[in-house]
N, C-alpha and C. Protein backbone atom coordinates (compact mmCIF):
# COMPACT_ATOMS: atom_id res chain seq x y z
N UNK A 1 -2.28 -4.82 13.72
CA UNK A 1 -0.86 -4.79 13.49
C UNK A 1 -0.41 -3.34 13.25
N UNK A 2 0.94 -3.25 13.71
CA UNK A 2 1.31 -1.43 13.70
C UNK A 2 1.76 -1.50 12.05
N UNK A 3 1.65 -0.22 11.71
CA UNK A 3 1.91 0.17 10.64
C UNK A 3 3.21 1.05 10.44
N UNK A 4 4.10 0.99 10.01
CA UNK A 4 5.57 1.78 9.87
C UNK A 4 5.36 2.49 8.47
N UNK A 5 6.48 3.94 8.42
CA UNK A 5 6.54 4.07 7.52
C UNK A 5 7.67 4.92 7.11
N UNK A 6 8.42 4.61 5.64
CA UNK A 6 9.68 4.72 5.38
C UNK A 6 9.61 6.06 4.72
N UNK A 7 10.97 7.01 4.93
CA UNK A 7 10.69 8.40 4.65
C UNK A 7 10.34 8.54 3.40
N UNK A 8 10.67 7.78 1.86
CA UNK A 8 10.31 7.44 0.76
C UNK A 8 8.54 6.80 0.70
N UNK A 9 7.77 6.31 1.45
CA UNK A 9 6.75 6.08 1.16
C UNK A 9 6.16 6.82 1.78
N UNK A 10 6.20 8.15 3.16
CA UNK A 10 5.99 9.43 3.41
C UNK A 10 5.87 10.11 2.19
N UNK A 11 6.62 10.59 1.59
CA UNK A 11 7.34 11.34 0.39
C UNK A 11 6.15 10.95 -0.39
N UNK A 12 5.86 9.90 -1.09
CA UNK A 12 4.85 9.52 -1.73
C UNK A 12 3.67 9.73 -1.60
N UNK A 13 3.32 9.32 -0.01
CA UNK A 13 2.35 9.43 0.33
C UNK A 13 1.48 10.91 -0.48
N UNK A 14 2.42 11.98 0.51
CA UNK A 14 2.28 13.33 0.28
C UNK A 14 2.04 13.81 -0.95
N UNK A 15 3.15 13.50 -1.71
CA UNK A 15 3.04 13.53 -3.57
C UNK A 15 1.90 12.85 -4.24
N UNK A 16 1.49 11.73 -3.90
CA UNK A 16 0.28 11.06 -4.19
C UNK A 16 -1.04 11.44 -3.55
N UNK A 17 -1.51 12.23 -2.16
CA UNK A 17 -2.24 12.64 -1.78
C UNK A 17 -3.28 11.37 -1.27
N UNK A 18 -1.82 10.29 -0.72
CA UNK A 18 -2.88 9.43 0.18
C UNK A 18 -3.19 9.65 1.60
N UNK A 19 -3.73 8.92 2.28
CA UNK A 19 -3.80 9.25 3.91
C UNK A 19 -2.96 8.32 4.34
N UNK A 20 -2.53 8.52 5.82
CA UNK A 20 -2.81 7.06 6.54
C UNK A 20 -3.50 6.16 6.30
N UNK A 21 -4.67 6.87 6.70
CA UNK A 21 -6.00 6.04 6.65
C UNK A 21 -6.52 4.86 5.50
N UNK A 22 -5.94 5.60 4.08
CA UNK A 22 -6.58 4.91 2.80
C UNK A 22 -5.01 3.61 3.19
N UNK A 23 -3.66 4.12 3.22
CA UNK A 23 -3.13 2.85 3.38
C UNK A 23 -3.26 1.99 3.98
N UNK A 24 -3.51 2.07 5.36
CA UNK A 24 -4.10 1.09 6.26
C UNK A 24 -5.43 0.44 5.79
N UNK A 25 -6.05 1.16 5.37
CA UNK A 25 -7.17 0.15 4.59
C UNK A 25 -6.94 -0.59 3.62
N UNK A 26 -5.83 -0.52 3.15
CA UNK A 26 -5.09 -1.02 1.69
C UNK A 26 -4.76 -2.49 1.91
N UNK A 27 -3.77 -2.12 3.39
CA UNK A 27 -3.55 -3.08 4.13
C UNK A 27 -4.06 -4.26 4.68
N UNK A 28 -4.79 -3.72 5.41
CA UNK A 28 -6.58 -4.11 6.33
C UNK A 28 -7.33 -5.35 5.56
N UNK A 29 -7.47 -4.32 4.12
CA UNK A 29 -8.71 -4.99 3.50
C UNK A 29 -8.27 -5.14 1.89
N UNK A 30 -7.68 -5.43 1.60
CA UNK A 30 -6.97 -5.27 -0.10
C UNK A 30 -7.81 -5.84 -0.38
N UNK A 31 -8.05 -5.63 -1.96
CA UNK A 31 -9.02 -6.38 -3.11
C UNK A 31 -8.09 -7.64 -3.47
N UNK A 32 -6.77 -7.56 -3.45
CA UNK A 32 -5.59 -8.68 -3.84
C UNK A 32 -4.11 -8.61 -3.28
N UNK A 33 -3.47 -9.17 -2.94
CA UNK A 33 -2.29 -9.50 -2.39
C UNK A 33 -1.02 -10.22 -3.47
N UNK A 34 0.26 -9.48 -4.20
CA UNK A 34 0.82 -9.86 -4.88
C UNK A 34 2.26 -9.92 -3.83
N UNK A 35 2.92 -11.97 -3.82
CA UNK A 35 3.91 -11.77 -3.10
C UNK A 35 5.21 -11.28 -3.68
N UNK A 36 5.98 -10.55 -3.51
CA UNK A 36 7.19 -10.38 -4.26
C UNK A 36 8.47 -11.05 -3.34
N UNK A 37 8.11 -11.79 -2.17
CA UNK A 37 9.41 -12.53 -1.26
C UNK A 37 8.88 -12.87 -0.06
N UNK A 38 9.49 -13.68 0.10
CA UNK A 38 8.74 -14.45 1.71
C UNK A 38 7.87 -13.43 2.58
N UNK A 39 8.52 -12.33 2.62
CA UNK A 39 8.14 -11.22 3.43
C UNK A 39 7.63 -10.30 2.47
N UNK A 40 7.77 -9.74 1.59
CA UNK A 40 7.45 -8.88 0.75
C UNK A 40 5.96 -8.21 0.23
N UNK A 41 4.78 -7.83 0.02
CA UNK A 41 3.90 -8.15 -0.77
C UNK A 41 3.41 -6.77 -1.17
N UNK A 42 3.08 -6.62 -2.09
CA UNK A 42 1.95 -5.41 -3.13
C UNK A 42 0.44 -5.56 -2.69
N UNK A 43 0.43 -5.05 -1.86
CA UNK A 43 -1.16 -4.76 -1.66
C UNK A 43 -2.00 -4.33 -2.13
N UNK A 44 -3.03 -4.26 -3.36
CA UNK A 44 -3.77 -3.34 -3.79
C UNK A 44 -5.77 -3.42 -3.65
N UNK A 45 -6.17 -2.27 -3.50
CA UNK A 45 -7.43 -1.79 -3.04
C UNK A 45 -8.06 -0.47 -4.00
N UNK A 46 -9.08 -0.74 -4.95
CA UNK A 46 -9.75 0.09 -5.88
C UNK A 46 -10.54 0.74 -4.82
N UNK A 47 -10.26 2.36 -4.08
CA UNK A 47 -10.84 2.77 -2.94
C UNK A 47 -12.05 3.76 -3.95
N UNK A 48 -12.92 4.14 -3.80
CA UNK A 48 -13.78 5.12 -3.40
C UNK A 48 -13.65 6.53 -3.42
N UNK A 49 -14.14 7.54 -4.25
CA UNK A 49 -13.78 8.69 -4.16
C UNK A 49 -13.08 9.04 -4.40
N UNK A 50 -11.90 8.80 -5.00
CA UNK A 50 -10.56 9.30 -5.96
C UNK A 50 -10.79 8.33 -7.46
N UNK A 51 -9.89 9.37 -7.83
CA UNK A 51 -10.17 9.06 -9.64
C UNK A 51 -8.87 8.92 -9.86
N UNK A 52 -7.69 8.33 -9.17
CA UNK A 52 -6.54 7.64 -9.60
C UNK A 52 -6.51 6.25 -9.28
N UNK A 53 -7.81 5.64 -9.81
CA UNK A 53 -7.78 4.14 -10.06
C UNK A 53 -7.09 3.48 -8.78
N UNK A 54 -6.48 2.70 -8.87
CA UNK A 54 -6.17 1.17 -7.83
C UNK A 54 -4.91 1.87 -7.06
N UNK A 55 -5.24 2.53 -5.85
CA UNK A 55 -4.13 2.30 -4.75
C UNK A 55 -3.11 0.95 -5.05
N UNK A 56 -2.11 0.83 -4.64
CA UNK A 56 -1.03 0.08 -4.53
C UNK A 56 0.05 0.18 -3.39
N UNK A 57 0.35 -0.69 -1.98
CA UNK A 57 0.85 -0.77 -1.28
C UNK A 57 2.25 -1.38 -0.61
N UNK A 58 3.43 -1.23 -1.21
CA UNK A 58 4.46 -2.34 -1.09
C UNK A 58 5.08 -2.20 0.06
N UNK A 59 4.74 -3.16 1.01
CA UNK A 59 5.17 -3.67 2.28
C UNK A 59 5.75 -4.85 2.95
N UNK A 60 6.57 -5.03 3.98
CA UNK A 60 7.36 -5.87 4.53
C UNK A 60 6.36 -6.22 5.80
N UNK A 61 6.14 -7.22 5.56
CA UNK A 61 5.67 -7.80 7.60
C UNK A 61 6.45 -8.93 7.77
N UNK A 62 6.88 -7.67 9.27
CA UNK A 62 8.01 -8.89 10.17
C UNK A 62 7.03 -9.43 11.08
N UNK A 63 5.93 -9.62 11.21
CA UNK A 63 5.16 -10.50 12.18
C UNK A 63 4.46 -9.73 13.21
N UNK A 64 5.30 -8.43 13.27
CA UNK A 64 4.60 -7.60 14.19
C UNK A 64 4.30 -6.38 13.72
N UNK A 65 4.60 -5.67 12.61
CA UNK A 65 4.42 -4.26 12.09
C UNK A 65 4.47 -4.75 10.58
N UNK A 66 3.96 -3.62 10.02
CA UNK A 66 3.80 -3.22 8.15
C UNK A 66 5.08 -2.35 8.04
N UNK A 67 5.71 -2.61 7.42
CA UNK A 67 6.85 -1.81 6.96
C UNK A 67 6.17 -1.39 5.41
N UNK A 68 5.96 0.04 5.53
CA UNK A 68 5.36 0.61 4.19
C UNK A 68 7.02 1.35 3.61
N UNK A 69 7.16 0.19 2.28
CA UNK A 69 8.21 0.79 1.32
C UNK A 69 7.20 2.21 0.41
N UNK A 70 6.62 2.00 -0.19
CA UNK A 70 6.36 3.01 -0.96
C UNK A 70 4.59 2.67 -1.07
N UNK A 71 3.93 3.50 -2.03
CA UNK A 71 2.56 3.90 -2.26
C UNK A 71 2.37 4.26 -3.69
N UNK A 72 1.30 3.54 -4.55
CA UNK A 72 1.14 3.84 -6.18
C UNK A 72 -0.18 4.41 -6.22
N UNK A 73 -0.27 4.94 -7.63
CA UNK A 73 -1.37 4.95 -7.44
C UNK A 73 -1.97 4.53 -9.33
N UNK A 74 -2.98 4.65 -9.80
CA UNK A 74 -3.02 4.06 -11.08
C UNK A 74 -2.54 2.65 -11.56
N UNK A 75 -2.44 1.43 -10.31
CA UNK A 75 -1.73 0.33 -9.98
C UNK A 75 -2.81 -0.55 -11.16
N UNK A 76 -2.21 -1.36 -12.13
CA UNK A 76 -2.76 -2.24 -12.45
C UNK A 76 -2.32 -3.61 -12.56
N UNK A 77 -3.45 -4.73 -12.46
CA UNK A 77 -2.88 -5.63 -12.18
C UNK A 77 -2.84 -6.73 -13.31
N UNK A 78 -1.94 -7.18 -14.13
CA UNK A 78 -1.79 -7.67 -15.39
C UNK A 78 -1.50 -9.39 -15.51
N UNK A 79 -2.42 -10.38 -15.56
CA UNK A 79 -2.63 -11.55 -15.45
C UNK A 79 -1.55 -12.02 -16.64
């Protein structure tokens, strides 16, 4: 599935010092999936080699692409 991305989760990206790459894996392969709306969901993935804890991914899928709203990082997930 294509991956999009919004000039605000660019922005982040950059400021946060993620890749493409680590989001799409976020995506890909999350450790958990939180829905926030039919379409909506928080993706998160404890990646490897960085020491800002749990990536966090908030995205839209219209069926055919990832609409990446924004990128966290230090994401925790609170039961």
């Amino acid at each position: 599935m294509e991956i999009r991305y919004g000039s605000h989760a660019v922005e982040r990206m950059i400021q946060r010092g993620i890749s493409p790459q680590e989001v799409q894996d976020v995506l890909r392969n999350p450790d958990g999936v939180i829905a926030q709306s039919r379409d909506k969901v928080i993706a998160f993935k404890r990646l490897g080699g960085r020491s800002d804890n749990t990536i966090a991914v908030v995205a839209v899928d219209d069926g055919r692409a990832w609409s990446v709203i924004t990128v966290m990082t230090h994401f925790e997930v609170r039961e």
